[in-house]
Protein backbone atom coordinates (compact mmCIF):
# COMPACT_ATOMS: atom_id res chain seq x y z
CA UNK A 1 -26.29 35.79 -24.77
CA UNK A 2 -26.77 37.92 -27.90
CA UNK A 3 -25.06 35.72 -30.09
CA UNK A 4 -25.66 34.09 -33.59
CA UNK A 5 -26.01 30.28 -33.12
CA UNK A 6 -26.88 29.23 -36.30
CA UNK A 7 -26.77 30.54 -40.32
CA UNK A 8 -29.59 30.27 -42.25
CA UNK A 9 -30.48 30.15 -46.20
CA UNK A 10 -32.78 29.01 -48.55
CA UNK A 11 -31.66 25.49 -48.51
CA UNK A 12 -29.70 24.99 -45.57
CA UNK A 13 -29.19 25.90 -41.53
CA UNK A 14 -25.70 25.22 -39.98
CA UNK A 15 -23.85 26.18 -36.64
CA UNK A 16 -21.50 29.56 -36.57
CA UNK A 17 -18.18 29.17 -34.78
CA UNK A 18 -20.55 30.24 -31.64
CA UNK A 19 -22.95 27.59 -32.11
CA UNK A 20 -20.40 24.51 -32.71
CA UNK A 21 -18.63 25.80 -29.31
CA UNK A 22 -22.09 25.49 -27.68
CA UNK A 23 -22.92 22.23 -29.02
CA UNK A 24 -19.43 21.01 -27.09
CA UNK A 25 -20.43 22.42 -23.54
CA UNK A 26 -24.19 21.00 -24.14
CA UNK A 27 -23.04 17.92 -24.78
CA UNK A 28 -20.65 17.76 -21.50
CA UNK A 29 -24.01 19.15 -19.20
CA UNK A 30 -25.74 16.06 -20.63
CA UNK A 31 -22.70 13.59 -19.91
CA UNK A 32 -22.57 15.32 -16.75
CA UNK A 33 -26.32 14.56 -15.98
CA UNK A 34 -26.32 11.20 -16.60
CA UNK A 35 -23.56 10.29 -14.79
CA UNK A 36 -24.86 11.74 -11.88
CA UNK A 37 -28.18 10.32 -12.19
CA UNK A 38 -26.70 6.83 -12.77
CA UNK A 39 -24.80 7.62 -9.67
CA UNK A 40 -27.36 8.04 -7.18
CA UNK A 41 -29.93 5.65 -8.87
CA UNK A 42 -27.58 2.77 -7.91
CA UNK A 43 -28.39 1.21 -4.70
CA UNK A 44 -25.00 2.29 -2.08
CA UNK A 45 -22.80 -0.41 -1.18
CA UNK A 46 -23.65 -1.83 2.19
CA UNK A 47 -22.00 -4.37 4.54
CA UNK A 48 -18.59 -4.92 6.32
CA UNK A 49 -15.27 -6.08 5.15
CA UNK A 50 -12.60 -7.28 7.53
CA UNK A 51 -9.26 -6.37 6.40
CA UNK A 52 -5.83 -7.33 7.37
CA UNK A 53 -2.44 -5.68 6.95
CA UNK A 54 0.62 -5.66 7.99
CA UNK A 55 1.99 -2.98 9.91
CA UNK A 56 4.69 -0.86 7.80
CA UNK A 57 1.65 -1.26 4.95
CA UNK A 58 -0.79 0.99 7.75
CA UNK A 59 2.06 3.63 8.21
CA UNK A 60 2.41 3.69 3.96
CA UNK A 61 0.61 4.16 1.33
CA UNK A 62 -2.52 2.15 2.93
CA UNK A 63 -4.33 5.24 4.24
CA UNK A 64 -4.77 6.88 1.12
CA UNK A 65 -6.67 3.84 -0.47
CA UNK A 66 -8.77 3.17 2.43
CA UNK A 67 -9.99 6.96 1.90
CA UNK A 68 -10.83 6.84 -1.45
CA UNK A 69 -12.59 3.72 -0.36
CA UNK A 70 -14.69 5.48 2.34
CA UNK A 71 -15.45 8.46 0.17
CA UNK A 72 -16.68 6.15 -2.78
CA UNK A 73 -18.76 3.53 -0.32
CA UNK A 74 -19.25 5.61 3.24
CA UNK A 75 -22.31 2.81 4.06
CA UNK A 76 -19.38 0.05 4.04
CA UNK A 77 -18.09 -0.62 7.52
CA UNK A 78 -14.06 -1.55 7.48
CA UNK A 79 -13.16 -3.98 10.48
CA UNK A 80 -8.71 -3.36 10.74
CA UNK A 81 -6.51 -6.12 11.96
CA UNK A 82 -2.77 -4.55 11.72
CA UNK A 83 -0.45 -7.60 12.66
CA UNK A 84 2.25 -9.53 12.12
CA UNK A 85 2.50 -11.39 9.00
CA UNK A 86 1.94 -15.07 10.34
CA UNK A 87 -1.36 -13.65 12.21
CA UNK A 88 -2.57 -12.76 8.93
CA UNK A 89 -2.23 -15.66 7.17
CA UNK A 90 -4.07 -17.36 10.39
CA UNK A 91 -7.03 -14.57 9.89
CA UNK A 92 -7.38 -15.89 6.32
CA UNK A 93 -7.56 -19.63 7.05
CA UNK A 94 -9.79 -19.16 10.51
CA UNK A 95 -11.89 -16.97 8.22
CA UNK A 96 -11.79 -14.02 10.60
CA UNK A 97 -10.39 -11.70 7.72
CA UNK A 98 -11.44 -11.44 4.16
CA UNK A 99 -8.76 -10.02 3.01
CA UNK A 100 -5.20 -9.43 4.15
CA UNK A 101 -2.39 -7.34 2.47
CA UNK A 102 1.40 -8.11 3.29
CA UNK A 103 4.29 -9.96 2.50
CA UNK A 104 4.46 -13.05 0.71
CA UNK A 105 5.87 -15.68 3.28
CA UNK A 106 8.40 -18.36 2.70
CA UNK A 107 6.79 -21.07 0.52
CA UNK A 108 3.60 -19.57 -0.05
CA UNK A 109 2.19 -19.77 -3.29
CA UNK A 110 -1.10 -17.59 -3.06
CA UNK A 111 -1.82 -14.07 -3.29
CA UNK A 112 -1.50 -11.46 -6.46
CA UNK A 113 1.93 -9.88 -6.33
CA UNK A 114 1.24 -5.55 -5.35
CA UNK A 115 5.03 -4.66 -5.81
CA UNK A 116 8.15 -5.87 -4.72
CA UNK A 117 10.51 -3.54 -2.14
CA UNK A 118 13.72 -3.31 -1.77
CA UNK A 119 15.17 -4.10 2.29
CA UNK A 120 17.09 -1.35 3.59
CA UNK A 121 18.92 -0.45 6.64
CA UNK A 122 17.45 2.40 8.74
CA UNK A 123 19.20 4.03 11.77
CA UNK A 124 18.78 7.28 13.86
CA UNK A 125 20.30 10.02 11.64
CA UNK A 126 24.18 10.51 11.52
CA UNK A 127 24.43 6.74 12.54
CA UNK A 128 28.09 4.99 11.44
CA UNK A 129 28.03 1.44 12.06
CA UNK A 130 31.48 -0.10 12.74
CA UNK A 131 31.55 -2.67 10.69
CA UNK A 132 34.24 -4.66 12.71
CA UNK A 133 31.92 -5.33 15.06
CA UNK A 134 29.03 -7.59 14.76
CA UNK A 135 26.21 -5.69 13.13
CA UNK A 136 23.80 -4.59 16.01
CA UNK A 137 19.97 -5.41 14.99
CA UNK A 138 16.67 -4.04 15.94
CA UNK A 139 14.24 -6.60 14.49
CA UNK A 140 10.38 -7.53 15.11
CA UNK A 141 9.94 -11.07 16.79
CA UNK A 142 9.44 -14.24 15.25
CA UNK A 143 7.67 -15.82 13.41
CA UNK A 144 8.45 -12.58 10.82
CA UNK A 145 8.97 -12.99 7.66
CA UNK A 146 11.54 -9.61 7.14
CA UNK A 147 13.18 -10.91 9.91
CA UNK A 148 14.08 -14.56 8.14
CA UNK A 149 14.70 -12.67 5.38
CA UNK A 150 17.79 -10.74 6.63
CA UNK A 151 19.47 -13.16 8.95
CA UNK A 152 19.57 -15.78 5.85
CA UNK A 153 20.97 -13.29 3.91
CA UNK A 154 23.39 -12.09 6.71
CA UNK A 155 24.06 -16.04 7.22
CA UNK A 156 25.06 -16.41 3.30
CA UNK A 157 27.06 -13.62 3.18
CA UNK A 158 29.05 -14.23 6.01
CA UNK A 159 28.31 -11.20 8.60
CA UNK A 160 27.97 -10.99 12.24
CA UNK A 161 25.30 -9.48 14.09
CA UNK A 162 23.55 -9.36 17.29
CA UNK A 163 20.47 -8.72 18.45
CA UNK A 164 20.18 -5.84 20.55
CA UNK A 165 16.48 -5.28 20.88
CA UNK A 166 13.26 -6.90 19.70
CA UNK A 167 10.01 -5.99 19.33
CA UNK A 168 6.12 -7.09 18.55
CA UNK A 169 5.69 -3.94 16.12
CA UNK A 170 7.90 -1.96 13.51
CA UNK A 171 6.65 0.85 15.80
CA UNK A 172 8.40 -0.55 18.19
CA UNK A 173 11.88 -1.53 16.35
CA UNK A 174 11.61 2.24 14.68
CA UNK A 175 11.74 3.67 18.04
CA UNK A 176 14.83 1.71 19.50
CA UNK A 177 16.28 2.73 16.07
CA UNK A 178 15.63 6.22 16.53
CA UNK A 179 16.82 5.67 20.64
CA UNK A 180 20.40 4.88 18.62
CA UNK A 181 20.29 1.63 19.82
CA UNK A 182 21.30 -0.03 16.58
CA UNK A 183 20.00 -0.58 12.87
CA UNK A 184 16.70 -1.75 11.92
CA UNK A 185 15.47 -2.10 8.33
CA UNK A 186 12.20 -1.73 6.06
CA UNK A 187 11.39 -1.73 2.69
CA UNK A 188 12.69 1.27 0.62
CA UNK A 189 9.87 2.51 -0.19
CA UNK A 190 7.90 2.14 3.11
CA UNK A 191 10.30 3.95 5.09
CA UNK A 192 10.36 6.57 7.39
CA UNK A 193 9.48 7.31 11.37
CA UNK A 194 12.34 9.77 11.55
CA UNK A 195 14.81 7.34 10.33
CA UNK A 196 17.80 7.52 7.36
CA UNK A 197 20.43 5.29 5.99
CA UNK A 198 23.01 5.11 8.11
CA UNK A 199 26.09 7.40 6.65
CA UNK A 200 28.27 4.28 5.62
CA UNK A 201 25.22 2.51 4.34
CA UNK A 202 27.67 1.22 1.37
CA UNK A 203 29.75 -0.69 3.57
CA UNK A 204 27.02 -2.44 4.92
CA UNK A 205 25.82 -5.78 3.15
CA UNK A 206 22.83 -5.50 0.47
CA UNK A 207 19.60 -7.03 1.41
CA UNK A 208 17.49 -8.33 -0.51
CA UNK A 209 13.70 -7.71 -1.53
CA UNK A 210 10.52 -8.93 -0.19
CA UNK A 211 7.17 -9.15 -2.22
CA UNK A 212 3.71 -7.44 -0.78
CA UNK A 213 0.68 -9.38 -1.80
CA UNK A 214 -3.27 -9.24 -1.60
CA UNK A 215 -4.96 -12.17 -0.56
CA UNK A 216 -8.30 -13.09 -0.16
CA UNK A 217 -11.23 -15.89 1.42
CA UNK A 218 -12.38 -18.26 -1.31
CA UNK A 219 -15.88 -16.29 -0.59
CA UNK A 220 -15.92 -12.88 -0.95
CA UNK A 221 -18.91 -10.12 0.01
CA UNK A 222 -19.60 -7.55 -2.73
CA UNK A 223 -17.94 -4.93 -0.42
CA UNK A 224 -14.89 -7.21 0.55
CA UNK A 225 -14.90 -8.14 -3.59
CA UNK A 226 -14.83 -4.13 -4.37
CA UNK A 227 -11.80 -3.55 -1.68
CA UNK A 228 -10.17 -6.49 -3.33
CA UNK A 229 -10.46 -4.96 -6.93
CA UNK A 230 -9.71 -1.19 -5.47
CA UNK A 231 -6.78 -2.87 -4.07
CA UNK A 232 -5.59 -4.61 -7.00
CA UNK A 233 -5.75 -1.27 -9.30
CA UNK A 234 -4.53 1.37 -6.59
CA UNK A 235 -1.10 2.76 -6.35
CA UNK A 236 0.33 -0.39 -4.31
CA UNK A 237 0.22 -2.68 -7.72
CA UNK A 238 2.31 0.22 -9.14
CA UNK A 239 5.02 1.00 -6.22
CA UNK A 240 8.02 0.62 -6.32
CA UNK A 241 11.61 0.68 -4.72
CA UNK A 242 13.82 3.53 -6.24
């Protein structure tokens, strides 16, 4: 290196600018080191955690956690139920999932709020509803919580609609959307599948929001308690609807 670490006297020895700039890169190496050793000295997390979630949450943001998940514990298996909101809550009370992420259903009182979204109407683009006529819906089946959602609020407000076409899946409603059969909705900030605002969206009525939620069994594996937490600190707690 050919470079003077250190000054020396009679009565003294202290660093050059050299030296103090090696002190700070030595002292990263060792941080380094024992991180990594505490890393793989810890015994990997192993077992299986059966997760629930609702669909529009598995065509979001979910991906992204479940990968830092798998990259952090790859000796975990994941078990995936994607279903309909009232199927989830049945998973958790059979105690067939561990935990489920969704929306918060009418009534319930469980669960740790993630974020709250903002409903919006979707269409195939270039769509202009005519609002003289009674508002033609694509929604998913009941029981569905979105779907009680809007036609309360469409009730209160005093709209018209019909139902043009259901389905089990927001796959499903996304693609009669997208077939121009009518208007569908999702949460703001879970949309997408190819489909926009319709062009008059401001004539249309305002929907409200609907809260996402984590919950979880009253007994929790480690693994199942380390999704939980991963869950509860990822970007979902932070979304929100623009």
């Amino acid at each position: 290196m050919n470079r003077r670490l250190f000054v020396r006297d009679t009565h003294s020895v202290s660093l050059t600018p050299d030296g103090e700039a090696l002190l700070v890169h030595a002292r990263l190496i060792l941080e380094s080191l024992a991180r990594a050793e505490s890393q793989f000295s810890t015994p990997r997390l192993q077992g299986h955690v059966r997760l629930g979630t609702s669909e529009d949450l598995a065509q979001g943001p979910l991906p992204n956690l479940l990968a830092a998940f798998r990259a952090t514990h790859p000796d975990v298996e994941l078990e995936i139920t994607i279903a309909m909101t009232s199927k989830l809550y049945e998973g958790i009370e059979a105690g067939t999932l561990d935990l489920i992420v969704g929306k918060r259903r009418e009534g319930e009182r469980r669960g740790v709020p993630l974020f709250r979204g903002q409903l919006e109407w979707q269409a195939r683009a270039g769509t202009v509803v005519d609002v003289a006529q009674p508002l033609p819906l694509i929604l998913v089946n009941e029981p569905s919580v979105t779907r009680s959602v809007v036609l309360d609020a469409l009730a209160t407000a005093g709209w018209r609609w019909h139902m043009v076409c259901t389905s089990s899946s927001h796959s499903g409603c996304i693609a009669a959307a997208r077939g121009g059969l009518g208007i569908t909705v999702r949460a703001k900030n879970l949309t997408g599948g190819g489909l926009v605002p319709p062009v008059n969206l401001d004539a249309l009525p305002t929907l409200p929001e609907i809260e996402f939620i984590t919950l979880a069994a009253r007994r929790l594996t480690k693994p199942a308690e380390t999704l939980l937490q991963l869950i509860r600190k990822s970007e979902l707690r932070a979304a929100r609807a623009d």
